[in-house]
Protein backbone atom coordinates (compact mmCIF):
# COMPACT_ATOMS: atom_id res chain seq x y z
CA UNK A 1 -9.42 22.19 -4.52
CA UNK A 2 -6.35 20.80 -6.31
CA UNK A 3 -7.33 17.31 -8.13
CA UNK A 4 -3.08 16.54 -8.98
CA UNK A 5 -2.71 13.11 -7.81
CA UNK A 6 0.73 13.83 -7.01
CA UNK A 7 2.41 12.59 -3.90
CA UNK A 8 5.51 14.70 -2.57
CA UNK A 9 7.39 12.67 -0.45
CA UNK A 10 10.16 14.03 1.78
CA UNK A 11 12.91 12.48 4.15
CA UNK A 12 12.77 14.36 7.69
CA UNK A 13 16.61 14.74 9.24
CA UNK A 14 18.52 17.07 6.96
CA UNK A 15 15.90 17.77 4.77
CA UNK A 16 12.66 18.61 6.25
CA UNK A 17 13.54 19.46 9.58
CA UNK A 18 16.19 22.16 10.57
CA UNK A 19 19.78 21.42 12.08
CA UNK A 20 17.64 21.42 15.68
CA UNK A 21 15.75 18.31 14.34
CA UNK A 22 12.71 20.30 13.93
CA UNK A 23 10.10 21.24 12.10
CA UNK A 24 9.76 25.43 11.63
CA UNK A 25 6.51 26.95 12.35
CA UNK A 26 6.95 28.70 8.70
CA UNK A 27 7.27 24.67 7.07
CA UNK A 28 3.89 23.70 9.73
CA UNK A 29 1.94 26.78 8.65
CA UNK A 30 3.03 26.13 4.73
CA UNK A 31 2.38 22.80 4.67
CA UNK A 32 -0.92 22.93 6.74
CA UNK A 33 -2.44 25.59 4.30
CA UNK A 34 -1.47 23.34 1.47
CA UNK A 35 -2.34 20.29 2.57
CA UNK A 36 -6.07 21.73 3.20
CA UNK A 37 -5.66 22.57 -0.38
CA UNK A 38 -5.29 19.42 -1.58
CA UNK A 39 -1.42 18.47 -1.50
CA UNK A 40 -0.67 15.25 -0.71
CA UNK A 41 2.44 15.41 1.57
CA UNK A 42 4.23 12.58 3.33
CA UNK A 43 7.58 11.72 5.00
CA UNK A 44 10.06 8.79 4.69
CA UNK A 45 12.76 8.49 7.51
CA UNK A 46 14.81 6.15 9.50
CA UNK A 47 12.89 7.05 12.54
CA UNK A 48 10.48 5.64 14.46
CA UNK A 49 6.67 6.19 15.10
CA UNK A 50 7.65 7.53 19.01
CA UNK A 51 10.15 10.65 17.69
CA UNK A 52 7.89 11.37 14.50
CA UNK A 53 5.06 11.62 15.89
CA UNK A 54 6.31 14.06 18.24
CA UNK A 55 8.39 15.80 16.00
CA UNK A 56 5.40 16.21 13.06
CA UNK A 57 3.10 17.31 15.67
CA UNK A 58 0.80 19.98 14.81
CA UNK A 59 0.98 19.12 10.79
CA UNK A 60 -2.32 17.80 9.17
CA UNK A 61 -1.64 14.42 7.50
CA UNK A 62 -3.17 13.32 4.42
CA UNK A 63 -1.04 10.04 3.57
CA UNK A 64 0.61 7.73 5.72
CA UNK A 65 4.29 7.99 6.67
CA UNK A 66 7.62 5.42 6.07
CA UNK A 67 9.46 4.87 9.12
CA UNK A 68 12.39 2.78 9.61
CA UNK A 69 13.46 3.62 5.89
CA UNK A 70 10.26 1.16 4.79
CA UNK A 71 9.92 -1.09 7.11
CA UNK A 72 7.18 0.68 8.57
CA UNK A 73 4.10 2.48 6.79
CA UNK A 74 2.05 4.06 9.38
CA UNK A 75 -1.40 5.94 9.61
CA UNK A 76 -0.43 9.07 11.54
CA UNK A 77 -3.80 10.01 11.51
CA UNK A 78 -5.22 6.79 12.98
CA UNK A 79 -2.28 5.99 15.11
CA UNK A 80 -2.25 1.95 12.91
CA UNK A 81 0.29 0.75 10.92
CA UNK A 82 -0.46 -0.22 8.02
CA UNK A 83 2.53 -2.16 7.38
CA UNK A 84 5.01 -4.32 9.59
CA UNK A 85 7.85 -6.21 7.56
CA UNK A 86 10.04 -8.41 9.63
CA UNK A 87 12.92 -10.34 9.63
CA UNK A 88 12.95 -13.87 9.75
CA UNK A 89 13.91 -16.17 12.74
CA UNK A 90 17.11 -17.87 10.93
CA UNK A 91 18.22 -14.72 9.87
CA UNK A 92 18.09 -12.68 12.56
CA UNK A 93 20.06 -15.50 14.48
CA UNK A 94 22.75 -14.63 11.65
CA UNK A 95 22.77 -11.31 12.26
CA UNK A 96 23.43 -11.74 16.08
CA UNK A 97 26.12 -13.87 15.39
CA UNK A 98 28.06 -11.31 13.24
CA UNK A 99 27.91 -9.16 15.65
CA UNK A 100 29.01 -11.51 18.51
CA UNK A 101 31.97 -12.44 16.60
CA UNK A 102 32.85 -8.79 16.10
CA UNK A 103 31.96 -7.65 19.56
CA UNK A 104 29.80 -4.90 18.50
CA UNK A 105 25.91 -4.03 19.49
CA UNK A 106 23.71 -1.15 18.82
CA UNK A 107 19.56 -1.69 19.31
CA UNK A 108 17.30 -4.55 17.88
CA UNK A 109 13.58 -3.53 17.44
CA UNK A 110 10.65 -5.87 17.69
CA UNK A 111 7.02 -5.61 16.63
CA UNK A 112 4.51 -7.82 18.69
CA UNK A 113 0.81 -7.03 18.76
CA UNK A 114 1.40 -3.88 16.77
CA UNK A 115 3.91 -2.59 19.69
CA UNK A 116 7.28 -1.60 19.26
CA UNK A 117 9.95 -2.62 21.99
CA UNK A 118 13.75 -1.06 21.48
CA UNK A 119 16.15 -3.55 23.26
CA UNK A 120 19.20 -2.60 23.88
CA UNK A 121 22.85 -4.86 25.70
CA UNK A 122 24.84 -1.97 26.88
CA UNK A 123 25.28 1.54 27.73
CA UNK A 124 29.22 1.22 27.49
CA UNK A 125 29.66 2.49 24.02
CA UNK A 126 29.21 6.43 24.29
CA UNK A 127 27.81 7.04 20.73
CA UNK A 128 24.61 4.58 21.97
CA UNK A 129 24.24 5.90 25.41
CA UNK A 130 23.95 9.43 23.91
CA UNK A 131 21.65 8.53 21.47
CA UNK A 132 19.40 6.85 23.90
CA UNK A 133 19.53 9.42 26.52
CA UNK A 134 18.49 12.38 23.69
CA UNK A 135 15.32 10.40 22.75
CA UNK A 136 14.47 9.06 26.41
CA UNK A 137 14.89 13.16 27.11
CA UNK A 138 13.73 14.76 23.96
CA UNK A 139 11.04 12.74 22.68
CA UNK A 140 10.33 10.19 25.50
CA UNK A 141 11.29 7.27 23.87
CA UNK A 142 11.45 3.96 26.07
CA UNK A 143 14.27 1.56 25.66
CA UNK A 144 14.57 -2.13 27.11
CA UNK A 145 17.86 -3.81 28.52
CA UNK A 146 18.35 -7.20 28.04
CA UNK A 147 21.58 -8.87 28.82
CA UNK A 148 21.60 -10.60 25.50
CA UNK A 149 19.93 -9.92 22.23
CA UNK A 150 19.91 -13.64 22.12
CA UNK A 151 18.16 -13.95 24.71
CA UNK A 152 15.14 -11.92 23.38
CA UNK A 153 12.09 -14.39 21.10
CA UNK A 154 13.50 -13.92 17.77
CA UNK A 155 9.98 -13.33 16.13
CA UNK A 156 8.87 -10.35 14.86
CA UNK A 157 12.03 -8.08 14.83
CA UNK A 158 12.19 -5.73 12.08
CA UNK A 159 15.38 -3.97 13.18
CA UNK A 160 19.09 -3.16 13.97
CA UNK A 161 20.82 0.01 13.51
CA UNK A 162 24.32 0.39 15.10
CA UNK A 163 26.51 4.02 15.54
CA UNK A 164 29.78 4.04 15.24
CA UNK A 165 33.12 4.89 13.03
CA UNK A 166 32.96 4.53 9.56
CA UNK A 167 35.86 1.74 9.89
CA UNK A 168 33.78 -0.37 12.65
CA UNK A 169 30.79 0.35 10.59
CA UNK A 170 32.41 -1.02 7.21
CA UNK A 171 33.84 -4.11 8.59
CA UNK A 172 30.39 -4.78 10.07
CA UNK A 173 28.53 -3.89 6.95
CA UNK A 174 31.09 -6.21 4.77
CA UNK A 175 30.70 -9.22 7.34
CA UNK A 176 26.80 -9.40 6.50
CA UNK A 177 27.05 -9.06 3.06
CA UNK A 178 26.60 -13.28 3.46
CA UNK A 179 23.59 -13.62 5.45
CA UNK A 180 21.00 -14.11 3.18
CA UNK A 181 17.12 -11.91 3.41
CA UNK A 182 18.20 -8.33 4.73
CA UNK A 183 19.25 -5.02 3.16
CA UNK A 184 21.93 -3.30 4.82
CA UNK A 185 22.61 0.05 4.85
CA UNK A 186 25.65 2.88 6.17
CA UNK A 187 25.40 6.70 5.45
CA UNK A 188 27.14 9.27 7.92
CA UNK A 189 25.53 10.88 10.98
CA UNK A 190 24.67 14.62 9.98
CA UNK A 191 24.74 15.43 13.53
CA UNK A 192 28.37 14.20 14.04
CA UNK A 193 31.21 14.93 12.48
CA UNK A 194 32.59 11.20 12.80
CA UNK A 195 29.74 9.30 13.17
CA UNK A 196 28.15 6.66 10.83
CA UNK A 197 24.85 4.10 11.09
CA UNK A 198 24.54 0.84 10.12
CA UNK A 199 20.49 0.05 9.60
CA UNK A 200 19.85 -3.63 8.94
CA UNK A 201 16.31 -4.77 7.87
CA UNK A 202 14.31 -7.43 5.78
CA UNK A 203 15.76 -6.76 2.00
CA UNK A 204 11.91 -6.11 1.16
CA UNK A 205 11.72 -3.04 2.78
CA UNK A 206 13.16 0.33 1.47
CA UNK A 207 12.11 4.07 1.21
CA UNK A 208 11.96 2.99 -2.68
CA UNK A 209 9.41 0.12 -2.12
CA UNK A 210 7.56 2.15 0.83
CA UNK A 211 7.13 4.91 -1.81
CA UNK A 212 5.69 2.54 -4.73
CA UNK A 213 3.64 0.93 -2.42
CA UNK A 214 1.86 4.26 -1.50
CA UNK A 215 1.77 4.98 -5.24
CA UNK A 216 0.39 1.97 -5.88
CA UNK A 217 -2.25 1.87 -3.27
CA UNK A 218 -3.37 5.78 -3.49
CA UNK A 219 -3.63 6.03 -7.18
CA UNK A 220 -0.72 8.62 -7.43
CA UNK A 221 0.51 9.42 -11.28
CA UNK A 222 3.21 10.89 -10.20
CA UNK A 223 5.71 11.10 -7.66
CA UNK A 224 8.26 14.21 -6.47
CA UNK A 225 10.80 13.49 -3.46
CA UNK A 226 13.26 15.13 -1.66
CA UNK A 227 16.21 13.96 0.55
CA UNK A 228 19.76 14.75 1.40
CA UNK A 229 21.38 11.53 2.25
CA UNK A 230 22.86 8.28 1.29
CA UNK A 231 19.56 6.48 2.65
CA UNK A 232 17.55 8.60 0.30
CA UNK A 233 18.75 7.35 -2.57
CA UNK A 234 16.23 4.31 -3.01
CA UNK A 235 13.45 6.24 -2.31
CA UNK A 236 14.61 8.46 -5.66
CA UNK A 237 14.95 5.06 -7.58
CA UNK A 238 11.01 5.37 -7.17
CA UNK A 239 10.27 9.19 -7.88
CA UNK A 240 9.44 11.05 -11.22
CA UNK A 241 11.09 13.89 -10.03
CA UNK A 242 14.03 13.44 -7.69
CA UNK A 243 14.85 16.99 -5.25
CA UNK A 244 18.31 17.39 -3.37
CA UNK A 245 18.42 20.17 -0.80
CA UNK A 246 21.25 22.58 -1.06
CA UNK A 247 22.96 20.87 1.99
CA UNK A 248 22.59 17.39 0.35
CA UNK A 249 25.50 15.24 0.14
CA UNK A 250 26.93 15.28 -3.40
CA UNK A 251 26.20 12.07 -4.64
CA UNK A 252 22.28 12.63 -3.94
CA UNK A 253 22.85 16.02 -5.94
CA UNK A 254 24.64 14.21 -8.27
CA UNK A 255 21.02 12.05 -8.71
CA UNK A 256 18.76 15.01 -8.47
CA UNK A 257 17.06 16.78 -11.36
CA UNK A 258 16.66 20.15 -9.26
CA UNK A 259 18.18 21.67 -6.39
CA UNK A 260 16.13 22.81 -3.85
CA UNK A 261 17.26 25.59 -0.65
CA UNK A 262 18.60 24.27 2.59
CA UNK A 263 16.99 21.98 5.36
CA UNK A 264 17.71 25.78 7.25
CA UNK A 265 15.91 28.03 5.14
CA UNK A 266 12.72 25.93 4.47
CA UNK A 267 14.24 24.89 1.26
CA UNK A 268 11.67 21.55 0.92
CA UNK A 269 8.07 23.63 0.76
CA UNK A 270 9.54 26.79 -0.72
CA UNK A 271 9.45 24.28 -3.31
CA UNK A 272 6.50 23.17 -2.92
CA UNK A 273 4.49 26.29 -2.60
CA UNK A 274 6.25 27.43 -5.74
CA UNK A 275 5.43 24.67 -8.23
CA UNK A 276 2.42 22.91 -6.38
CA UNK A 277 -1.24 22.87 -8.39
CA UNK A 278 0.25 20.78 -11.13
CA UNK A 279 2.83 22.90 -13.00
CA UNK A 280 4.15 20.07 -14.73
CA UNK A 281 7.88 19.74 -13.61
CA UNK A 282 9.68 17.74 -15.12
């Protein structure tokens, strides 16, 4: 049994998974086999507990996962989160009116009672009704209309994410860069060609502080992660060894120490199985 208290930490979309959004059965069976061995594997991703649960079926968890990009830490195992970080009342009302005065929407997520409701206005803008319809179809994902965000208790919501243009995208980004308590965060769509999201959250959750936290709390000494994006970036900020996969975007090479084979060829646990039991990379 392997006694490295090393956690590897990957990002799912673009990295882990293939360009179906999947995991292979060669990445399961790998990561199974070393798991059992004592590898101490976990995930951090903008998505939610409904689509990665379904998506990491079949894999044999050994550390909680970050969803949301940190605003979530949940116990696959145990089906609990572990923890819920939300934004505050005032500043969610801020939020909502930025996007009222620039006539834009997307989905607002709430936490009550450890549940997750998705709310979102309207189906009118193309890039959200697609994106609904793929996880109401793919992963059975429920989504709530509401003729107003406003409308909806402002306790307890953790979330927004928007899709659209990079131009709508900016000037949405730039307008909230004066309400006080979130993060905000843009990065392109991999799955589009002219696609970008705009993820908005309490500014005390990020894949960086998700990724101390499980340091922290699990005793790790040391910490290896791999990612492709934009949105991985702050979860390297918190990694010993920072991984970019071959199909990374260039800045998040740029802030790797070691390139790593595509998201398509397995590229994240060839990796793995090749340096794991303590090699001391560096």
């Amino acid at each position: 049994m392997n006694t490295d208290r090393t956690l590897y930490i990957s990002d799912l979309d673009g990295t882990l998974l293939n360009h179906n959004a999947e995991l292979s059965q060669y990445t399961k069976d790998t990561l199974n086999r070393m798991i059992t061995d004592g590898l101490c594997f976990s995930v951090a991703t903008a998505r939610t507990a409904a689509t990665a649960i379904k998506i990491l079926d079949g894999v044999q968890w050994s550390v909680p996962l970050v969803l949301l990009n940190g605003v979530l830490i949940f116990d696959i195992t145990n089906k609990r989160y572990i923890q819920i970080l939300s934004v505050s009342a005032e500043t969610v009302a801020a939020v909502l009116a930025v996007f009222k005065r620039l006539n834009v929407t997307g989905l607002m997520y709430q936490f009550s009672n450890n549940e997750q409701t998705t709310y979102y206005e309207s189906l009118d803008h193309k890039p959200l009704r697609d994106f609904i319809e793929e996880r109401k179809v793919r992963y059975n994902k429920a989504f709530q209309q509401t003729d107003s965000f406003m409308i909806i208790p402002p306790e307890d919501i953790v979330y927004f994410t928007l899709l659209d243009a990079h131009d709508k995208i900016q000037l949405v980004h730039d307008a909230l860069s004066a309400v006080p308590g979130i993060s905000r965060f843009m990065y392109k769509d991999i799955y589009s060609s002219d696609l970008w999201y705009l993820e908005i959250h309490s500014e005390k959750a990020s894949k960086q502080n998700a990724t101390i936290y499980l340091r922290e709390i699990y005793g790790f000494e040391r910490v290896i992660g791999f990612g492709d994006n934009l949105n991985d970036l702050p979860m390297f900020a918190a990694c010993d060894v920072r991984i970019a996969v071959e199909n990374a975007n260039p800045e998040v090479k740029a802030a790797a120490n070691h390139i790593c084979a595509a998201n398509n060829n397995d590229g994240v646990v060839k990796w793995i199985e090749k340096n794991f039991k303590g090699k001391g990379i560096t």
